[in-house]
C-alpha atoms as a PDB file:
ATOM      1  CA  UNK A   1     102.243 -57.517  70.726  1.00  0.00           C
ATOM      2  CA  UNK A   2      99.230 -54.909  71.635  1.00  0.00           C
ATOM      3  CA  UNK A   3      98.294 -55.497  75.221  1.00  0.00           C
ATOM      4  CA  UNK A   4      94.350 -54.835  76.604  1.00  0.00           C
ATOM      5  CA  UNK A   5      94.523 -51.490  79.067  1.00  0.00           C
ATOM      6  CA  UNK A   6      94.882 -52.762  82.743  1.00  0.00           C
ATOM      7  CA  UNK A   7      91.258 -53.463  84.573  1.00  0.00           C
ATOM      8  CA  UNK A   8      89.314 -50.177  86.193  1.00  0.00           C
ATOM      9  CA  UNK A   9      88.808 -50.040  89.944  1.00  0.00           C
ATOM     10  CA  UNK A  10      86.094 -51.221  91.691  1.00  0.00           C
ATOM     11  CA  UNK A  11      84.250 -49.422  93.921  1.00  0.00           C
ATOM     12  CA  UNK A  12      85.917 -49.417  97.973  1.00  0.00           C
ATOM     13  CA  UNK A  13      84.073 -50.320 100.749  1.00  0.00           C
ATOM     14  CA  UNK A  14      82.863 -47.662 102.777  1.00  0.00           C
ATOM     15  CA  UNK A  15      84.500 -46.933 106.159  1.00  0.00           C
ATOM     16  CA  UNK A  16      86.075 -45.371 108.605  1.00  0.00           C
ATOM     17  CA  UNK A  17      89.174 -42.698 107.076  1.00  0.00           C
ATOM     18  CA  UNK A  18      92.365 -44.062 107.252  1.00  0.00           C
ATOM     19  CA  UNK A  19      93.908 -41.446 104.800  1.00  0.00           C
ATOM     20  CA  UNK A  20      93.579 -37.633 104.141  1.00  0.00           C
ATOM     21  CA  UNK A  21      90.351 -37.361 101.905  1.00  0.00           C
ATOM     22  CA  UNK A  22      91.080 -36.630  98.195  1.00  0.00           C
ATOM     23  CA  UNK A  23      88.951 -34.703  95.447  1.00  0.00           C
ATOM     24  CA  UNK A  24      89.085 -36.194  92.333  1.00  0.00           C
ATOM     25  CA  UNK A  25      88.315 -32.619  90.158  1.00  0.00           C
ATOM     26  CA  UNK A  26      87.078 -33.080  86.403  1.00  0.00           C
ATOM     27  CA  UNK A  27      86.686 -30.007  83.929  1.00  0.00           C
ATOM     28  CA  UNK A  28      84.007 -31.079  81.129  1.00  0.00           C
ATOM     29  CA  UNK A  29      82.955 -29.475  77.932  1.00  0.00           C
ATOM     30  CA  UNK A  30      80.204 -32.191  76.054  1.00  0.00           C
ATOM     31  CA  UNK A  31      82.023 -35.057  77.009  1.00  0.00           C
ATOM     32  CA  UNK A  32      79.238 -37.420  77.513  1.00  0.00           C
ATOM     33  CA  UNK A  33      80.526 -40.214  75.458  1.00  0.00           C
ATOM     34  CA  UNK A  34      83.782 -40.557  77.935  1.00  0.00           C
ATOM     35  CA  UNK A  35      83.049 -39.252  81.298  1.00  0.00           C
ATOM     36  CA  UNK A  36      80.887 -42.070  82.495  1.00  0.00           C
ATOM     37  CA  UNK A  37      84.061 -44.822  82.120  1.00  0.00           C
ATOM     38  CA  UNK A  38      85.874 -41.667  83.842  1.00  0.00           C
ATOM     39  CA  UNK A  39      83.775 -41.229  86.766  1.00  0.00           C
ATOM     40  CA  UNK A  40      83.692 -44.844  87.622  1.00  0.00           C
ATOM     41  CA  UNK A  41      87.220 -45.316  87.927  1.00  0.00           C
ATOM     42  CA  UNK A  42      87.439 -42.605  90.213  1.00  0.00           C
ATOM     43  CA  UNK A  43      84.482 -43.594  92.284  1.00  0.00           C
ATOM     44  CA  UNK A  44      87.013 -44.618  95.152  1.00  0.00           C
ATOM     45  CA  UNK A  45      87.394 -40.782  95.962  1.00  0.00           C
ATOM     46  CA  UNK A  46      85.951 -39.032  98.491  1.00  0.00           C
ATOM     47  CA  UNK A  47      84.578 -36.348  96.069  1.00  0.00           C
ATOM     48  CA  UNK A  48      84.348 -36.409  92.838  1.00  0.00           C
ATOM     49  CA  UNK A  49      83.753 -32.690  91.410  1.00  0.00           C
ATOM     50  CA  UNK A  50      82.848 -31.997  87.227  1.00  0.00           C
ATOM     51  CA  UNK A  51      83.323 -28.313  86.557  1.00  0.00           C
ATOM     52  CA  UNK A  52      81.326 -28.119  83.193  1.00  0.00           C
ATOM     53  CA  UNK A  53      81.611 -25.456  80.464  1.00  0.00           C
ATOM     54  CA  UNK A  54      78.073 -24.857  78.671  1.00  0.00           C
ATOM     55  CA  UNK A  55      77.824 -28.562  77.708  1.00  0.00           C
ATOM     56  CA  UNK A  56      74.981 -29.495  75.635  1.00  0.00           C
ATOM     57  CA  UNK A  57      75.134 -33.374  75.230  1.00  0.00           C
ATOM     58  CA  UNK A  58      74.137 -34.355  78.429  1.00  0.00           C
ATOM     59  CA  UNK A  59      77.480 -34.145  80.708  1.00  0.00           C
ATOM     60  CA  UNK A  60      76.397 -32.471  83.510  1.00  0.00           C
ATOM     61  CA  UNK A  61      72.927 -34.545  84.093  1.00  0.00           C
ATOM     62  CA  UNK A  62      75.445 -37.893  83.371  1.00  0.00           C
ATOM     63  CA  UNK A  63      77.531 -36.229  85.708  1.00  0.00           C
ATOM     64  CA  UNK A  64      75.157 -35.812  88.579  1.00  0.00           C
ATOM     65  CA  UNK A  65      73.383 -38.734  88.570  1.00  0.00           C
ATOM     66  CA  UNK A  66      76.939 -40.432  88.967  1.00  0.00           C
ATOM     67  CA  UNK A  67      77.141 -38.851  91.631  1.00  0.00           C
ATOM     68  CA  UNK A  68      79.518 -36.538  90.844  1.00  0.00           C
ATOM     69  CA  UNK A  69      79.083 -32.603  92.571  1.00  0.00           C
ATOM     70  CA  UNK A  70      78.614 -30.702  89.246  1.00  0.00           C
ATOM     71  CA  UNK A  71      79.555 -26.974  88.803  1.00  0.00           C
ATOM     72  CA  UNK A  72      79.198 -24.347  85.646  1.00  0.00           C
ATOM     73  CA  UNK A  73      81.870 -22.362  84.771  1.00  0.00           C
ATOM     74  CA  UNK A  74      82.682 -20.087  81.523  1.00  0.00           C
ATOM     75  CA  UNK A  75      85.836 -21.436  79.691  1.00  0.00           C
ATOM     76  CA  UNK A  76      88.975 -19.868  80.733  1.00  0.00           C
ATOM     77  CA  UNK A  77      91.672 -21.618  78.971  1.00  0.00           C
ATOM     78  CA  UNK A  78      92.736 -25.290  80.235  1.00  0.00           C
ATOM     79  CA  UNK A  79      95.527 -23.678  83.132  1.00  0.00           C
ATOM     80  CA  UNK A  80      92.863 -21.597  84.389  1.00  0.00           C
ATOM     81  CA  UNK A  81      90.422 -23.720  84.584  1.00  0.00           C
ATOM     82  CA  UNK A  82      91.894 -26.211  86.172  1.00  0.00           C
ATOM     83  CA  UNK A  83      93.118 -23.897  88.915  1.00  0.00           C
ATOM     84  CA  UNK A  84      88.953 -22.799  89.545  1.00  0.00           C
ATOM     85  CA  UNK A  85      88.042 -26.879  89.992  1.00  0.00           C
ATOM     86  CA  UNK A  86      91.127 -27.206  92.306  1.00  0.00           C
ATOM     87  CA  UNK A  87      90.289 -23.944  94.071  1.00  0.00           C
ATOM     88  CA  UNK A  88      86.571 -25.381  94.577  1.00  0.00           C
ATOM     89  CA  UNK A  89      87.286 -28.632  95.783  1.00  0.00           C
ATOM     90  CA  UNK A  90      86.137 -29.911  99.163  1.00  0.00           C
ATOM     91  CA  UNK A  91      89.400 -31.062 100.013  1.00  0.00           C
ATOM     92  CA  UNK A  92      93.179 -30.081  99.864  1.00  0.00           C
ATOM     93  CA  UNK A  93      94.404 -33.383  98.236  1.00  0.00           C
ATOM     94  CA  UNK A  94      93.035 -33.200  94.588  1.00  0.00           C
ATOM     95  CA  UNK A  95      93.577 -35.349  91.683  1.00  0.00           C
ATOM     96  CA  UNK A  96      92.923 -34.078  88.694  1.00  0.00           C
ATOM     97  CA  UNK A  97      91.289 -36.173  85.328  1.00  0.00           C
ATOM     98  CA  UNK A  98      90.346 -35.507  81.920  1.00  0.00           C
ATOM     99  CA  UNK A  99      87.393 -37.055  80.764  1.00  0.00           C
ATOM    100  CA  UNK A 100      88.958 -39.413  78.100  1.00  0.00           C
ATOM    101  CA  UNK A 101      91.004 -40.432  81.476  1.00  0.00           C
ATOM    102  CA  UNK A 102      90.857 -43.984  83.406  1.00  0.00           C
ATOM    103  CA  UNK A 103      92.715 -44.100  86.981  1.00  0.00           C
ATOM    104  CA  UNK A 104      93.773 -47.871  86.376  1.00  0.00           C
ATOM    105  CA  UNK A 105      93.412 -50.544  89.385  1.00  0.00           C
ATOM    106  CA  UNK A 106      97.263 -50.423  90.556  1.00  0.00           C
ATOM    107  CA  UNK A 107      97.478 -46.582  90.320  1.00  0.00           C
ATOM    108  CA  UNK A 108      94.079 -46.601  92.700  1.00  0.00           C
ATOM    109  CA  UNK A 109      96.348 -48.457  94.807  1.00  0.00           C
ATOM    110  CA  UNK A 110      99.370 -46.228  94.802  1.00  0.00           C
ATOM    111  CA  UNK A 111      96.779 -42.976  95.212  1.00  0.00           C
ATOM    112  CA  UNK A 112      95.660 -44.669  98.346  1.00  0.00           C
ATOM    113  CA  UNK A 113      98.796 -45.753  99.988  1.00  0.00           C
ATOM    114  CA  UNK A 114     100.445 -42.209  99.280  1.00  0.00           C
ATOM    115  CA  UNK A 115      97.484 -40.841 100.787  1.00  0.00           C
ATOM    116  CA  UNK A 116      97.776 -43.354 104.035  1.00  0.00           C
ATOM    117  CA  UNK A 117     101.264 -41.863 104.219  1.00  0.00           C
ATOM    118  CA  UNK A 118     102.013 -38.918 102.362  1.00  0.00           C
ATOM    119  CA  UNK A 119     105.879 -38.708 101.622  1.00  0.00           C
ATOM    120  CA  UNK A 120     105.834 -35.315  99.375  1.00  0.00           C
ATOM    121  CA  UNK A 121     103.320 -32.570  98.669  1.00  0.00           C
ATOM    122  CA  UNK A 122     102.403 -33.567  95.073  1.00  0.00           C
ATOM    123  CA  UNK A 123     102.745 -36.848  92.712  1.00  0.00           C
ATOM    124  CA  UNK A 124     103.325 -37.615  89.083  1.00  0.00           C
ATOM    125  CA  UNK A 125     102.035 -40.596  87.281  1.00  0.00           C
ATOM    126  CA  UNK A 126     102.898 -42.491  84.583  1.00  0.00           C
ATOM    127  CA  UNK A 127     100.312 -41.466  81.415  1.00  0.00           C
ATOM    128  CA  UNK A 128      99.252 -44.339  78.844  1.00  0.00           C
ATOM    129  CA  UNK A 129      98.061 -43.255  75.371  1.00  0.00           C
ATOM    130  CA  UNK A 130      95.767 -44.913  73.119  1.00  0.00           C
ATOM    131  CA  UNK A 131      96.753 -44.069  69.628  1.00  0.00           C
ATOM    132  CA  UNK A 132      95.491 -45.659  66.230  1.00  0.00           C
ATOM    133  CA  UNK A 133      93.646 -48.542  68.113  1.00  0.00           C
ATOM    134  CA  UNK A 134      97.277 -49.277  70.029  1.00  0.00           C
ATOM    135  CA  UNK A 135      98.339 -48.774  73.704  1.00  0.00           C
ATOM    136  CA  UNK A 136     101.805 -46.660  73.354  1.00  0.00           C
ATOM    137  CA  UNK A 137     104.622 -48.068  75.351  1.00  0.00           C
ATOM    138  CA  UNK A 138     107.799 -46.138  74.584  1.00  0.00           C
ATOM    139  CA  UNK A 139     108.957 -42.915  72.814  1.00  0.00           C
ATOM    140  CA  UNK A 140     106.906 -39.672  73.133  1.00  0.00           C
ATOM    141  CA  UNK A 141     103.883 -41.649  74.190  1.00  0.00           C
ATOM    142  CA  UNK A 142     104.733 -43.826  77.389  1.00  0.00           C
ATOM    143  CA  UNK A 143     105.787 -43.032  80.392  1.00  0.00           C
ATOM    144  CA  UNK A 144     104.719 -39.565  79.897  1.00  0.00           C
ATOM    145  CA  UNK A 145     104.888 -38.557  83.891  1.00  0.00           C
ATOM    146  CA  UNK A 146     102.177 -36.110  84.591  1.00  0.00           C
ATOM    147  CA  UNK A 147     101.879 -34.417  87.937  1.00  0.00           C
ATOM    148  CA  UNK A 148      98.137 -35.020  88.781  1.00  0.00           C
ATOM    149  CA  UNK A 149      97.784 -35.647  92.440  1.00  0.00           C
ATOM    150  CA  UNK A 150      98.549 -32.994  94.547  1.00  0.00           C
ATOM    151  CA  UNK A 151      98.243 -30.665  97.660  1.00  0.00           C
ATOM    152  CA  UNK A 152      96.913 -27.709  96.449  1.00  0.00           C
ATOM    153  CA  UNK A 153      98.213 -25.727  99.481  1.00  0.00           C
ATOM    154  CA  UNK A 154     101.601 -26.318  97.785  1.00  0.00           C
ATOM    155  CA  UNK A 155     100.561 -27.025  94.277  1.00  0.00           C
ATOM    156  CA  UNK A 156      98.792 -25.210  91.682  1.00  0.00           C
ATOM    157  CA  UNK A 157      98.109 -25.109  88.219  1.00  0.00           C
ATOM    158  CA  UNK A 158      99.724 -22.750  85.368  1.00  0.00           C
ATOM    159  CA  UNK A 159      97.963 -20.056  83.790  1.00  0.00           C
ATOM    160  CA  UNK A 160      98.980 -21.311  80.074  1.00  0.00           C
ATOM    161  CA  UNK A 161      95.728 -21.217  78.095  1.00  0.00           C
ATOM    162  CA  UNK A 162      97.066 -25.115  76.315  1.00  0.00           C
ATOM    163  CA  UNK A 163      99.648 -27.383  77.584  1.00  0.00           C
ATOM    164  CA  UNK A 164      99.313 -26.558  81.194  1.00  0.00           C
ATOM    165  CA  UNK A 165     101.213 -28.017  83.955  1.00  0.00           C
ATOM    166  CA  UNK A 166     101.005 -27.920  87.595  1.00  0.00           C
ATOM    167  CA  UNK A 167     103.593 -25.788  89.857  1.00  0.00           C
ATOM    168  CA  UNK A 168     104.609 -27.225  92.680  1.00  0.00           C
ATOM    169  CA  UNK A 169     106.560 -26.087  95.165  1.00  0.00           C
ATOM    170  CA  UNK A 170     108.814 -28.947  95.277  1.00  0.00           C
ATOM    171  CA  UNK A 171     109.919 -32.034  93.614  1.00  0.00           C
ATOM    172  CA  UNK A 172     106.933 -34.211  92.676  1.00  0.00           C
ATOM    173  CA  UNK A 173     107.451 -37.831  94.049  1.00  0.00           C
ATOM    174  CA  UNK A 174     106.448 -40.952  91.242  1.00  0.00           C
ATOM    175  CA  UNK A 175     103.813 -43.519  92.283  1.00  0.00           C
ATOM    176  CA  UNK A 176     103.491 -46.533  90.516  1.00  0.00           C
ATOM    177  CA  UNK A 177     100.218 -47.323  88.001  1.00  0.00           C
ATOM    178  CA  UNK A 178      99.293 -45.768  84.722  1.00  0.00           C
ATOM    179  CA  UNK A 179      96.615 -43.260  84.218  1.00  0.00           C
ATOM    180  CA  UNK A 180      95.195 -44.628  81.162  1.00  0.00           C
ATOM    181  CA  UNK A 181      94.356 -42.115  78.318  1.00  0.00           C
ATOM    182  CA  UNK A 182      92.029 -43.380  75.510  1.00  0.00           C
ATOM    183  CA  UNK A 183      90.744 -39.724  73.491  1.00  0.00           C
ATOM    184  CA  UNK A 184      88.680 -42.190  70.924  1.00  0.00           C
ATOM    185  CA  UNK A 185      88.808 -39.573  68.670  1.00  0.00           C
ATOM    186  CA  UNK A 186      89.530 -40.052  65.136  1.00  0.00           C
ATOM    187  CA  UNK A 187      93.220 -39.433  63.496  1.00  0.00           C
ATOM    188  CA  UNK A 188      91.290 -36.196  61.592  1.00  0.00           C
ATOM    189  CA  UNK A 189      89.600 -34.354  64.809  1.00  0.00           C
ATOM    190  CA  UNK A 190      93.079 -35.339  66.650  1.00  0.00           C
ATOM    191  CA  UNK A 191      95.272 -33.407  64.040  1.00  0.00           C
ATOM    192  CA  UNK A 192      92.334 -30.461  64.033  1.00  0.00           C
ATOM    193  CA  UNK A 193      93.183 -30.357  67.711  1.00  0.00           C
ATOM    194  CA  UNK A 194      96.829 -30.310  66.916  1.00  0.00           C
ATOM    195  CA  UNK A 195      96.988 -27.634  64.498  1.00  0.00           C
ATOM    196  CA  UNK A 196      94.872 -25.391  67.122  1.00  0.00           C
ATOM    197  CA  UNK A 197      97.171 -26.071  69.935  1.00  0.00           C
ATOM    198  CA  UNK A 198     100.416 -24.974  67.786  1.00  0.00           C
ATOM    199  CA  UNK A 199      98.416 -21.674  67.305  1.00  0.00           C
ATOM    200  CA  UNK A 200      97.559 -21.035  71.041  1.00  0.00           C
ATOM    201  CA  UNK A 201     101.505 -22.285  71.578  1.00  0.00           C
ATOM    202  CA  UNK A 202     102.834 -19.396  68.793  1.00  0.00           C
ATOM    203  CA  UNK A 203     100.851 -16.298  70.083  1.00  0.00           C
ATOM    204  CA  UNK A 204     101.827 -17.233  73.609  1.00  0.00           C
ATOM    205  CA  UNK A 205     105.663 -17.036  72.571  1.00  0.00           C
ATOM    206  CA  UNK A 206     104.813 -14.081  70.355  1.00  0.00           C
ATOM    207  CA  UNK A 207     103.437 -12.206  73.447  1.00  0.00           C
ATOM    208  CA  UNK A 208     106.376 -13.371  75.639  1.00  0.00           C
ATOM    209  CA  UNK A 209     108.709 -11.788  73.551  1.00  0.00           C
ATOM    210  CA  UNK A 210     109.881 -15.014  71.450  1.00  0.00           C
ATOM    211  CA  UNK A 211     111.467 -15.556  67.843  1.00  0.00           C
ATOM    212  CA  UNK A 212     111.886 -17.716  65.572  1.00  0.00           C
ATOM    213  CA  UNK A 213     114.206 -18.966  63.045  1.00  0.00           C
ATOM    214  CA  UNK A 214     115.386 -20.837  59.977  1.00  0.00           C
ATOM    215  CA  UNK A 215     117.473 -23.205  63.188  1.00  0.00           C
ATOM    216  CA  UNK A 216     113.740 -23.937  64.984  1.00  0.00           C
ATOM    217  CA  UNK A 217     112.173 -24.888  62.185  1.00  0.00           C
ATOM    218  CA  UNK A 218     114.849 -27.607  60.460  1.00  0.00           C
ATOM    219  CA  UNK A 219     116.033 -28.509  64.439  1.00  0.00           C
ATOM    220  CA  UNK A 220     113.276 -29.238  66.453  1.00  0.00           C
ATOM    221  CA  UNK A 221     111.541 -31.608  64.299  1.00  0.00           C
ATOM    222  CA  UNK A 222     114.674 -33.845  63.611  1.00  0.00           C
ATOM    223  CA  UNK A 223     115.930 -33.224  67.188  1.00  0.00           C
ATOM    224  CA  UNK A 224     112.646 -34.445  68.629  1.00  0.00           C
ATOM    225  CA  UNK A 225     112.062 -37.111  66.046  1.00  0.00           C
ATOM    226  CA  UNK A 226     115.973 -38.645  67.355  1.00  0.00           C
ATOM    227  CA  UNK A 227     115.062 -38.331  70.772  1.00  0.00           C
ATOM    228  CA  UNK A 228     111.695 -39.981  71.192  1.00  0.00           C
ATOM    229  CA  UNK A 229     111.483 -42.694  68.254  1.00  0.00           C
ATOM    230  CA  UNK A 230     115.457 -43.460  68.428  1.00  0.00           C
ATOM    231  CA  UNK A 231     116.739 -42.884  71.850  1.00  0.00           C
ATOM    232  CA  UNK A 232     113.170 -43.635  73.520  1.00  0.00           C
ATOM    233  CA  UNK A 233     112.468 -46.702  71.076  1.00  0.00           C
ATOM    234  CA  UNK A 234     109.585 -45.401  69.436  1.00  0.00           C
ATOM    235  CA  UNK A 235     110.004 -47.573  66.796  1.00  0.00           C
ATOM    236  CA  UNK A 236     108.868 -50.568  68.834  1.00  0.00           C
ATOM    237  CA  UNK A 237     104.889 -49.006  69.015  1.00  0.00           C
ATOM    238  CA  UNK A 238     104.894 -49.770  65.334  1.00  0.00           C
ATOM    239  CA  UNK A 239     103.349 -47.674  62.955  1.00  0.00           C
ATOM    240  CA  UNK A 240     100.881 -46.228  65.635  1.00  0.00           C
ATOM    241  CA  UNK A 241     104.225 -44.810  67.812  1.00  0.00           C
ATOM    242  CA  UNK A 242     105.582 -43.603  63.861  1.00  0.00           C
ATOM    243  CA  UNK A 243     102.610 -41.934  63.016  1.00  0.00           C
ATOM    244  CA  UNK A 244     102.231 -40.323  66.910  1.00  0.00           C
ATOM    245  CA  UNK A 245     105.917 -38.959  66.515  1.00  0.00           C
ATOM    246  CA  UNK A 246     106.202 -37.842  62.995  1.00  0.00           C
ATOM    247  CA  UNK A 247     103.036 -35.629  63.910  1.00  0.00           C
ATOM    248  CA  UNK A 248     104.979 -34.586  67.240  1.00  0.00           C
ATOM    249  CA  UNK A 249     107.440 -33.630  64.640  1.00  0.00           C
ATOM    250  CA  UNK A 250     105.148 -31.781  62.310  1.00  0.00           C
ATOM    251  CA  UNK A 251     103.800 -29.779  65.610  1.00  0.00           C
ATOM    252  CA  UNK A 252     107.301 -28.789  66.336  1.00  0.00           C
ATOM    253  CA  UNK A 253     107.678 -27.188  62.766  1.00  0.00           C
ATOM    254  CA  UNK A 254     104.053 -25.813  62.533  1.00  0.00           C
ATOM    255  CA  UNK A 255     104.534 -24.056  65.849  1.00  0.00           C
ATOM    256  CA  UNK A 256     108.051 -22.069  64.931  1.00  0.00           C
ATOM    257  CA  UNK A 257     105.911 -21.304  61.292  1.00  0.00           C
ATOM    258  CA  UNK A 258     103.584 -19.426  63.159  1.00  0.00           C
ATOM    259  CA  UNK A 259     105.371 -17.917  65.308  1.00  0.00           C
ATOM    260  CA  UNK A 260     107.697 -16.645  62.115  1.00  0.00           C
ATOM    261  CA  UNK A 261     104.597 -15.437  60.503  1.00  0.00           C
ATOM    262  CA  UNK A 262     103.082 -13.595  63.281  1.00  0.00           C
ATOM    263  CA  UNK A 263     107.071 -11.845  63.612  1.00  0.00           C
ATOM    264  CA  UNK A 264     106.672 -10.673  60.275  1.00  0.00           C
ATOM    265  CA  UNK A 265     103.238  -9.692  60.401  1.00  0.00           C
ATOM    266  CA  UNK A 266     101.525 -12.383  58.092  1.00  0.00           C
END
C-alpha cells in the first residue's frame, strides 16, 4: 500500500552551537518550481548556499529571498560543479541537495546528532524515489545509499560530467532517515533525461579506452533486471518499481549501443 513521504523539518530554534556548523550546498539550473520545498527542509543549516547556472525562471531571486547565499556559475558538468559549491562553502561540513530533494524530519535528526559527535569523515543516506505517483521501497529504487554529508577536507566530489559520486577518503558511515527525492517530472522528460545520460556515460568509456560487445549488450540488461526486481524485490513497488527497472534495463543496453557505435565510427 503507497505510503505519504515522511513530514519536512521545521525550522530549529536558534542558539548557542552545540555541533560543527554545516553548509547545506545546492547547484540550480531553473528550478523554481522545486527549490522552495528544498530550501525549507534544509532551513535547519547553518548556511544554505544555491550555486545557479544562468537560470531564467526565477531561482536565484526565490533563492535569495529564502535566504539562501546565491552564487553564478557557468555549467561544468554535475562532478564539477558540485566540487565549485563545496569548494565555496562557508564551512567544512557540507551536505549536498538537489533541488527536487527533501531532507526528511528523522534524517534532520541523524544530520544533527552526527554532527554533535562526528564518528567518520563523511555519511551516506538512504535515497527515496518518487516514481509514477509512487514512493519506491525496494529494488533499484530504495535504499539507494548516497554519500551526501561530508567533510570536504577528506571528501570531494568526482570529476564525471553525469553520475557523479563523492570520493572519500574512507569508508562512509550510514545515518538513519531518507532523503526524499520527488523529480515531478513527467515519464517523457524523465526518459529524455535518460537517453542523454547513456550518451554522456558512452563517450566517457569511449575516451577511457572502453569496448563493447555482443556479451554487454544481452548481459547487463537481464543481469540487472535479476538483481534489482528479483533479488531486491522490485516486484513489490508494483508497476511503478516494473516500469523504473525495465527502463534501468533499457539504459544498460542503450549505453553499450553507443558505445559500439562510436567504436565503429557510426
Amino acid at each position: 500500500m503507497q505510503t505519504d513521504s515522511p513530514a519536512l523539518p521545521r525550522k530549529l530554534v536558534s542558539g548557542p552551537p552545540s555541533r560543527a556548523p554545516l553548509s547545506v550546498v545546492v547547484i540550480t539550473k531553473n528550478a523554481a518550481t522545486q527549490l522552495g520545498a528544498c530550501l525549507e527542509s534544509a532551513a535547519f543549516a547553518d548556511e544554505v548556499l544555491v550555486v545557479d547556472s544562468a537560470s531564467n525562471d526565477g531561482t536565484p531571486e526565490l533563492a535569495a529571498r529564502r535566504g539562501a547565499r546565491v552564487l553564478q556559475k557557468e555549467w561544468l558538468g554535475f562532478g564539477p560543479q558540485k566540487q565549485f559549491a563545496v569548494e565555496a562553502a562557508s564551512h567544512d561540513w557540507v551536505l549536498c541537495l538537489d533541488a527536487d530533494e527533501r531532507v526528511s524530519e528523522p534524517l534532520r535528526a541523524s544530520i544533527l546528532a552526527a554532527l554533535a559527535a562526528p564518528s567518520a569523515g563523511a555519511y551516506a543516506m538512504a535515497r527515496c524515489n518518487r516514481f509514477m505517483g509512487r514512493w519506491l521501497r525496494h529494488g533499484e529504487g530504495y535504499p539507494d545509499w548516497s554519500l551526501r554529508l561530508f567533510d570536504r577536507r577528506h571528501s570531494r566530489w568526482s570529476n564525471d560530467p553525469v553520475h557523479e559520486k563523492v570520493l572519500s577518503n574512507a569508508p562512509p558511515a550510514r545515518i538513519a532517515g531518507d532523503l526524499l527525492h520527488d523529480s515531478a517530472e513527467t515519464l517523457a522528460g524523465y526518459l529524455d533525461k535518460q537517453n542523454r545520460y547513456t550518451s554522456v556515460q558512452a563517450e566517457a568509456l569511449f575516451k577511457a579506452g572502453k569496448a563493447a560487445g555482443a556479451a554487454q549488450l544481452l548481459l547487463s540488461p537481464l543481469l540487472r533486471f535479476f538483481k534489482f526486481y528479483v533479488l531486491r524485490l522490485g516486484f513489490l513497488d508494483g508497476t511503478p518499481g516494473l516500469v523504473h527497472i525495465l527502463i534501468g534495463c533499457c539504459n544498460s543496453f542503450h549505453k553499450y549501443a553507443k558505445l559500439m557505435a562510436l567504436q565503429r565510427g557510426s
